[in-house]
PDB file of N, CA and C in Angstrom:
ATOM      1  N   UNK A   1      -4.476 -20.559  -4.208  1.00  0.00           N
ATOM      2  CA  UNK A   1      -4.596 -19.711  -5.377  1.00  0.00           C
ATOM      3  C   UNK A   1      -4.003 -18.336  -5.065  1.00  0.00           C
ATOM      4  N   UNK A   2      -3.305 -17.740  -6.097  1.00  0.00           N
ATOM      5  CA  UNK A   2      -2.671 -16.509  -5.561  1.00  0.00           C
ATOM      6  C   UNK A   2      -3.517 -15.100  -5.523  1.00  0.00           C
ATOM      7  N   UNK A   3      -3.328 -14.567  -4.951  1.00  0.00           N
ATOM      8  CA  UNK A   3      -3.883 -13.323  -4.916  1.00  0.00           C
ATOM      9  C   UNK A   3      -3.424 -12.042  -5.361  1.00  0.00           C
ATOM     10  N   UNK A   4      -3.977 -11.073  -6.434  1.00  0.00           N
ATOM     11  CA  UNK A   4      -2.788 -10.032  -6.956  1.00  0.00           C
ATOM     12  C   UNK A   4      -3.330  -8.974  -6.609  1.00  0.00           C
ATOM     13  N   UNK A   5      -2.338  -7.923  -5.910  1.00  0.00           N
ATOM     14  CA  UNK A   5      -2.457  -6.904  -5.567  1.00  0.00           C
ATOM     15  C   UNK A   5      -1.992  -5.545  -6.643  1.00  0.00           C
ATOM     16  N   UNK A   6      -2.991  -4.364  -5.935  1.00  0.00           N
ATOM     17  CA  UNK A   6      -2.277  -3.521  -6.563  1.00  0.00           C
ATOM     18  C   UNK A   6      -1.932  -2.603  -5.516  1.00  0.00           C
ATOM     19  N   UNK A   7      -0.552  -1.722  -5.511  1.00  0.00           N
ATOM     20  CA  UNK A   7      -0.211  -0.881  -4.118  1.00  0.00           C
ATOM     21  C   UNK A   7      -0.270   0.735  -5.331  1.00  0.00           C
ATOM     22  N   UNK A   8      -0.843   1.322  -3.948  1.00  0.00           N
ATOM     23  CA  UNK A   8      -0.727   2.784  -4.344  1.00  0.00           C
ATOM     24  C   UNK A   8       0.299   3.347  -3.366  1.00  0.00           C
ATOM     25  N   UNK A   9       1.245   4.023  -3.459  1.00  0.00           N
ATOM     26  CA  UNK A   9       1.110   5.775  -2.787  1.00  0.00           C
ATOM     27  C   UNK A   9       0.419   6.583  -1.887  1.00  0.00           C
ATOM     28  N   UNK A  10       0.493   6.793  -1.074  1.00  0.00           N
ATOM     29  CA  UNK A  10      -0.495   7.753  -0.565  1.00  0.00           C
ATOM     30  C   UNK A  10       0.467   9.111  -0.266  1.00  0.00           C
ATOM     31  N   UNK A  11       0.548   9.802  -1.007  1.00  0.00           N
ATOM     32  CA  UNK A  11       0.902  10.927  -0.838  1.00  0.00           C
ATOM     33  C   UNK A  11       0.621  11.955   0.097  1.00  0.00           C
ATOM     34  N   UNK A  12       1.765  12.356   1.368  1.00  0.00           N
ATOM     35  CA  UNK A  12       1.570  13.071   1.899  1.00  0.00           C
ATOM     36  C   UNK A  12       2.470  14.239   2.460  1.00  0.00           C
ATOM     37  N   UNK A  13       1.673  15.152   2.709  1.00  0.00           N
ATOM     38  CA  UNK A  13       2.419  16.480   2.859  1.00  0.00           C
ATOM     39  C   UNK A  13       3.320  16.389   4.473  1.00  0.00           C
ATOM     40  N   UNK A  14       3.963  17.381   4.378  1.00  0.00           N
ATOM     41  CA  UNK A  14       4.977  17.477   5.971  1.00  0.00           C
ATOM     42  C   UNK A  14       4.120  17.556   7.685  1.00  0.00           C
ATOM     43  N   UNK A  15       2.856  17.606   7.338  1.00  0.00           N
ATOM     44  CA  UNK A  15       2.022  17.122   8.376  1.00  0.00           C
ATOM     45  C   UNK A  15       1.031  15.989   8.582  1.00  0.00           C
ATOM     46  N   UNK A  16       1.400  15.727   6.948  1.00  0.00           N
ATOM     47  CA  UNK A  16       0.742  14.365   7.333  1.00  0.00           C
ATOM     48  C   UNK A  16      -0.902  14.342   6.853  1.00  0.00           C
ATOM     49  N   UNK A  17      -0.909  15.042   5.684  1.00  0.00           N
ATOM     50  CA  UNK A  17      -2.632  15.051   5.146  1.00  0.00           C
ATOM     51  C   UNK A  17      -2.070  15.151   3.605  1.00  0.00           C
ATOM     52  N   UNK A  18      -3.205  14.555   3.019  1.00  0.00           N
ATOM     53  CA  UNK A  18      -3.243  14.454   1.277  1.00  0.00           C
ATOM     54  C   UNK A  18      -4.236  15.377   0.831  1.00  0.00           C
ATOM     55  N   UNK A  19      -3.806  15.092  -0.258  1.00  0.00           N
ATOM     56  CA  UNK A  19      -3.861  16.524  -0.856  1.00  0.00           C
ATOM     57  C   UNK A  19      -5.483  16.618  -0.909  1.00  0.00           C
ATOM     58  N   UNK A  20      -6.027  16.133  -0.570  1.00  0.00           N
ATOM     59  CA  UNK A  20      -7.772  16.152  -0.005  1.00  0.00           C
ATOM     60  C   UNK A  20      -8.023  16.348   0.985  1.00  0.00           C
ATOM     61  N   UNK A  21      -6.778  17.203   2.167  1.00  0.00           N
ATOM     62  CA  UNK A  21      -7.137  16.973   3.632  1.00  0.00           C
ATOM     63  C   UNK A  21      -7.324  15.913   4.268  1.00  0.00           C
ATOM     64  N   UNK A  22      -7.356  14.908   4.084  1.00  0.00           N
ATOM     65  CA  UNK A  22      -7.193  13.835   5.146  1.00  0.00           C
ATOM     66  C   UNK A  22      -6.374  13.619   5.996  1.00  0.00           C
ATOM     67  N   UNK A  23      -6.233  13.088   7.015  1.00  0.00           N
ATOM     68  CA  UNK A  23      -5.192  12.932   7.694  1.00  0.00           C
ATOM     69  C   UNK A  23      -4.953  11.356   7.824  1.00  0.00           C
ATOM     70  N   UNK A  24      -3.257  11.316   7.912  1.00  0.00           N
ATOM     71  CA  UNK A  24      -2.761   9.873   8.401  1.00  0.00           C
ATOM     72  C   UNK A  24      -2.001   9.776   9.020  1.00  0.00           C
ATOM     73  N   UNK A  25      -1.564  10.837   9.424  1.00  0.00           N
ATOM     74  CA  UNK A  25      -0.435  11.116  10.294  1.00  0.00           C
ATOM     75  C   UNK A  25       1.025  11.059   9.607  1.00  0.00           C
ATOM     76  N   UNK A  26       2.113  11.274  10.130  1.00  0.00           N
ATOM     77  CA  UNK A  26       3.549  11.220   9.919  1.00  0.00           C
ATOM     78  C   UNK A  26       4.335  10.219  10.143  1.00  0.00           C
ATOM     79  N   UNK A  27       5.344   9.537   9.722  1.00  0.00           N
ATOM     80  CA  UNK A  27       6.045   8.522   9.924  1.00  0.00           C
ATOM     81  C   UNK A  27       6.367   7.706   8.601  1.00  0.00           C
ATOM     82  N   UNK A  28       6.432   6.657   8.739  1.00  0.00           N
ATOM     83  CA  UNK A  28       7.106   5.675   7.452  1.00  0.00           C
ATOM     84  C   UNK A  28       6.210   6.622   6.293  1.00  0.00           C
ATOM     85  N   UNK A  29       6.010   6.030   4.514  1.00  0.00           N
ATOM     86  CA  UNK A  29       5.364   6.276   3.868  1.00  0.00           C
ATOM     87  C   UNK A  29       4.177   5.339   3.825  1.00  0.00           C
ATOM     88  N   UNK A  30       3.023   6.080   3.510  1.00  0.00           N
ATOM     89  CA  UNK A  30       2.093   5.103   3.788  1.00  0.00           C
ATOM     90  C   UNK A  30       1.438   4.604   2.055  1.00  0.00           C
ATOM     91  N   UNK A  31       0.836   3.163   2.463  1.00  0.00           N
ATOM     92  CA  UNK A  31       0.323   2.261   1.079  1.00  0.00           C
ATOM     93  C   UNK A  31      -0.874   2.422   0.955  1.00  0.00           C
ATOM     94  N   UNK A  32      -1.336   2.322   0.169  1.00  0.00           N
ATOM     95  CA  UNK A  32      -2.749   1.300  -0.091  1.00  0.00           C
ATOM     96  C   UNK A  32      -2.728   0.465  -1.123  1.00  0.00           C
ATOM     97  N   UNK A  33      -2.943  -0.809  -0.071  1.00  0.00           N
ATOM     98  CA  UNK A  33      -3.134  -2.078  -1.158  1.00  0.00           C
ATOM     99  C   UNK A  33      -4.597  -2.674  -1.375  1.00  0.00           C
ATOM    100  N   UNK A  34      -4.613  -3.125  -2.202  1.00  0.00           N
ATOM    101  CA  UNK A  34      -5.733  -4.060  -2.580  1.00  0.00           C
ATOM    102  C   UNK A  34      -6.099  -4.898  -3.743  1.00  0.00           C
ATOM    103  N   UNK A  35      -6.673  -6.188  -3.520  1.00  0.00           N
ATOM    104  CA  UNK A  35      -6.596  -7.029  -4.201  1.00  0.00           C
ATOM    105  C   UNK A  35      -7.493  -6.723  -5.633  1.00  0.00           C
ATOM    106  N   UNK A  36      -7.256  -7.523  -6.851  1.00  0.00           N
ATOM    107  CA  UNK A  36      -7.844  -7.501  -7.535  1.00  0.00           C
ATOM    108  C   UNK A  36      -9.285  -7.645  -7.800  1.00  0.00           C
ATOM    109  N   UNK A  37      -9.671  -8.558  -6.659  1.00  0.00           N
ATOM    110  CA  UNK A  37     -10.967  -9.084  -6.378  1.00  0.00           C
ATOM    111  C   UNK A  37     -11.555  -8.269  -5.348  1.00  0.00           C
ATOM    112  N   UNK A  38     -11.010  -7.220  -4.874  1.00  0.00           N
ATOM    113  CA  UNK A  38     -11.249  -6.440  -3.706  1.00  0.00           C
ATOM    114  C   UNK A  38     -11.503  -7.237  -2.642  1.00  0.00           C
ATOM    115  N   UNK A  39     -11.190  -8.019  -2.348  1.00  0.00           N
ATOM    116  CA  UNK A  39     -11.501  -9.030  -1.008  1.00  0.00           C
ATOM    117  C   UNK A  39     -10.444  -8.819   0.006  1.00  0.00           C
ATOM    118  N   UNK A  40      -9.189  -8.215   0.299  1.00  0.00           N
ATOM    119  CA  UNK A  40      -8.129  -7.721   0.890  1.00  0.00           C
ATOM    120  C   UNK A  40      -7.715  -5.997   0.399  1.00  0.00           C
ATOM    121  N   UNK A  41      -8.347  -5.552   0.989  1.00  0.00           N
ATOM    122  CA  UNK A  41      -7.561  -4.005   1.506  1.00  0.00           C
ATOM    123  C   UNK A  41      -6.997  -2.922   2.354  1.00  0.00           C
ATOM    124  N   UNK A  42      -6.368  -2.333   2.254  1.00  0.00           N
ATOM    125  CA  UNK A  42      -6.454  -1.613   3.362  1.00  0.00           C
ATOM    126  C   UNK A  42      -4.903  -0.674   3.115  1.00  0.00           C
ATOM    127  N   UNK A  43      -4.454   0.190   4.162  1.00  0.00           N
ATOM    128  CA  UNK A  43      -3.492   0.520   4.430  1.00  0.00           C
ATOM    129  C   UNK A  43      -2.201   0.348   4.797  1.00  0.00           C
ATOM    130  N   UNK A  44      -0.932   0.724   4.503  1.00  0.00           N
ATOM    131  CA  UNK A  44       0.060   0.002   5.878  1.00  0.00           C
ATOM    132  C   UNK A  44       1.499   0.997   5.420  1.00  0.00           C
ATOM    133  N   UNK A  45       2.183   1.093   6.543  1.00  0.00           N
ATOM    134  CA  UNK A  45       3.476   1.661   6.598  1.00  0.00           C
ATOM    135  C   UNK A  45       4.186   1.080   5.839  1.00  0.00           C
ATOM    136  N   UNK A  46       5.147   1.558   5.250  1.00  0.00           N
ATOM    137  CA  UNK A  46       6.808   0.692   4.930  1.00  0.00           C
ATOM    138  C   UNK A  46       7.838   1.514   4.706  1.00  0.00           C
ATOM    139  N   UNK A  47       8.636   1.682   4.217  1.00  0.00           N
ATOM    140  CA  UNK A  47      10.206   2.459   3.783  1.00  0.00           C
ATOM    141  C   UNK A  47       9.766   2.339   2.858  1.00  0.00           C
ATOM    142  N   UNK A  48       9.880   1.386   1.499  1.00  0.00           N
ATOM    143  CA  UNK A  48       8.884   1.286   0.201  1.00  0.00           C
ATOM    144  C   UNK A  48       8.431   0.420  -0.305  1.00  0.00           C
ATOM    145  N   UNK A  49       8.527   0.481  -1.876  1.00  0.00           N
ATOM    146  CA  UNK A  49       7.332  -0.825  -1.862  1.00  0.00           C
ATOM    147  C   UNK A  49       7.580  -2.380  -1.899  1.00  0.00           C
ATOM    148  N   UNK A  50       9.222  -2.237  -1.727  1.00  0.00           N
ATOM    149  CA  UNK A  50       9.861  -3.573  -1.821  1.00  0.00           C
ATOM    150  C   UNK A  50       9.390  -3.915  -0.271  1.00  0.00           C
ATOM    151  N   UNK A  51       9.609  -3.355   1.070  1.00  0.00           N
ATOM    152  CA  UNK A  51       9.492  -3.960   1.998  1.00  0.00           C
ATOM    153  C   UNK A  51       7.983  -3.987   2.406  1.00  0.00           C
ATOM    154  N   UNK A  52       6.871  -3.157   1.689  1.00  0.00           N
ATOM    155  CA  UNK A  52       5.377  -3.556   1.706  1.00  0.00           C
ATOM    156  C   UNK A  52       5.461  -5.022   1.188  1.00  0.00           C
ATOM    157  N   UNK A  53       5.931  -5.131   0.036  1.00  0.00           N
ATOM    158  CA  UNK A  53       5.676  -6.583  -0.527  1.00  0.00           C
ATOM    159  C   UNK A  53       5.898  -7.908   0.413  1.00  0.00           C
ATOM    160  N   UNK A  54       7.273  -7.134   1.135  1.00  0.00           N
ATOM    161  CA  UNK A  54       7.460  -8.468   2.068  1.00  0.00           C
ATOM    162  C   UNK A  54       6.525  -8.757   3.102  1.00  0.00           C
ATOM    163  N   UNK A  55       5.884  -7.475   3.463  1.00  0.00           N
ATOM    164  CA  UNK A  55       5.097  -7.676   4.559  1.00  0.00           C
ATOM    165  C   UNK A  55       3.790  -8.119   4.190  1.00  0.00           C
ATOM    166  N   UNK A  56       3.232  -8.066   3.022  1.00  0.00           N
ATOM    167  CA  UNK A  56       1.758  -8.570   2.238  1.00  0.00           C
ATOM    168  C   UNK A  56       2.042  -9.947   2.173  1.00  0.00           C
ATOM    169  N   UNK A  57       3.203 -10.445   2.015  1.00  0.00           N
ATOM    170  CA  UNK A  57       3.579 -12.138   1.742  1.00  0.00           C
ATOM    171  C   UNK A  57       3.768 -12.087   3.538  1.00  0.00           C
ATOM    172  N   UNK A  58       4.031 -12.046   3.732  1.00  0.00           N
ATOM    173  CA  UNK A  58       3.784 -12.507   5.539  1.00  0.00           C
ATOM    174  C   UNK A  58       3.048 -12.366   5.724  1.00  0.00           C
ATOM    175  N   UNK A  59       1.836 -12.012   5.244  1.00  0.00           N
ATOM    176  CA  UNK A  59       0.373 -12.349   5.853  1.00  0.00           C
ATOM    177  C   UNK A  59      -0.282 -13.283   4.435  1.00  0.00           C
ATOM    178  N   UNK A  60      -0.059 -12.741   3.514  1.00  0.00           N
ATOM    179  CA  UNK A  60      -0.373 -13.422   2.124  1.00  0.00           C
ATOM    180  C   UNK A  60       0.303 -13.862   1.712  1.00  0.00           C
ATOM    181  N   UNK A  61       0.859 -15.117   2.115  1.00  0.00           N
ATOM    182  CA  UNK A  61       1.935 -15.817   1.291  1.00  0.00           C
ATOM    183  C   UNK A  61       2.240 -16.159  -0.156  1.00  0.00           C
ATOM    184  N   UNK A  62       0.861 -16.037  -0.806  1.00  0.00           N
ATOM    185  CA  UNK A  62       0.390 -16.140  -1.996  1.00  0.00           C
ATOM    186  C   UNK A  62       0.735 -15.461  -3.053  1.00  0.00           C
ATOM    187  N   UNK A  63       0.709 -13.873  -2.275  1.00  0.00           N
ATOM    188  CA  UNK A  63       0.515 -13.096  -3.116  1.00  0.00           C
ATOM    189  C   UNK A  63       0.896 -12.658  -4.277  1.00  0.00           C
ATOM    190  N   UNK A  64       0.432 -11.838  -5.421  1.00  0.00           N
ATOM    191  CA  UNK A  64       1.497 -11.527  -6.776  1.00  0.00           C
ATOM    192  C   UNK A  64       0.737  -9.839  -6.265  1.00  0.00           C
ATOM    193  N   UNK A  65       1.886  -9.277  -7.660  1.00  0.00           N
ATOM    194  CA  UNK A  65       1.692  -7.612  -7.776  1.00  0.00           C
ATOM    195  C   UNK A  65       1.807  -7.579  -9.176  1.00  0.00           C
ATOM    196  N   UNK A  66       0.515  -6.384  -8.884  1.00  0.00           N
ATOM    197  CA  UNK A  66       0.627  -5.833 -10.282  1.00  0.00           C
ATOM    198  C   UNK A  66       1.744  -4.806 -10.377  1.00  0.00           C
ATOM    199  N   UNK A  67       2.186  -4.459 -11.337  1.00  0.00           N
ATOM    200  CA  UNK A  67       3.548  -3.487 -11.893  1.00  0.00           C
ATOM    201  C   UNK A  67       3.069  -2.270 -11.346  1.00  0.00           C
ATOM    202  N   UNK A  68       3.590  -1.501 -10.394  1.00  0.00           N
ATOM    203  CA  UNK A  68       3.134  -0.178  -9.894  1.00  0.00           C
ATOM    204  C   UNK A  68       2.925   0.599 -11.395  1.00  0.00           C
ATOM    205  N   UNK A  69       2.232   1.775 -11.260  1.00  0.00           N
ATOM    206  CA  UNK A  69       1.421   2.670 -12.228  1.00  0.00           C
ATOM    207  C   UNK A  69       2.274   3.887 -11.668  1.00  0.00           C
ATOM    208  N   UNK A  70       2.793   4.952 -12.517  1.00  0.00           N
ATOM    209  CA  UNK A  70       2.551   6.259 -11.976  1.00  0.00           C
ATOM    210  C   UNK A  70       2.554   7.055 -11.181  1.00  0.00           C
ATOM    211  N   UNK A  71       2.795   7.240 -10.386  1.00  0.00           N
ATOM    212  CA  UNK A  71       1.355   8.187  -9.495  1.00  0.00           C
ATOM    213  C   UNK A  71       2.539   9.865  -9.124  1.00  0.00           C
TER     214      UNK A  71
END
């Protein structure tokens, strides 16, 4: 059965914290995905969201996406 995700953005500044202070450090842009059912979430690097997708189907072969939103 497939599983549908939704990916966010995580927006971050030139050191590497959002705009709430958090930190995630610097490097690729970072995601947050998670499933519709919330049963799969979490974080992850990519260039964007085409090569997140590839990497959610290499672990979730299944997977679908919802139409990015905004942000």
């Amino acid at each position: 059965m497939p599983i549908t995700y939704e990916i966010t953005r995580i927006r971050l500044d030139a050191g590497g914290y959002t705009a709430t202070g958090a930190y995630y450090g610097t490097g690729a842009p970072l995601f947050y995905f998670q499933s519709e059912c919330e049963t799969h979430s979490g974080w992850m690097r990519a260039r964007n969201r085409w090569e997140l997708r590839r990497k959610l189907r290499a672990r979730y072969p299944d997977a679908k996406f919802i139409p990015a939103r905004a942000s």
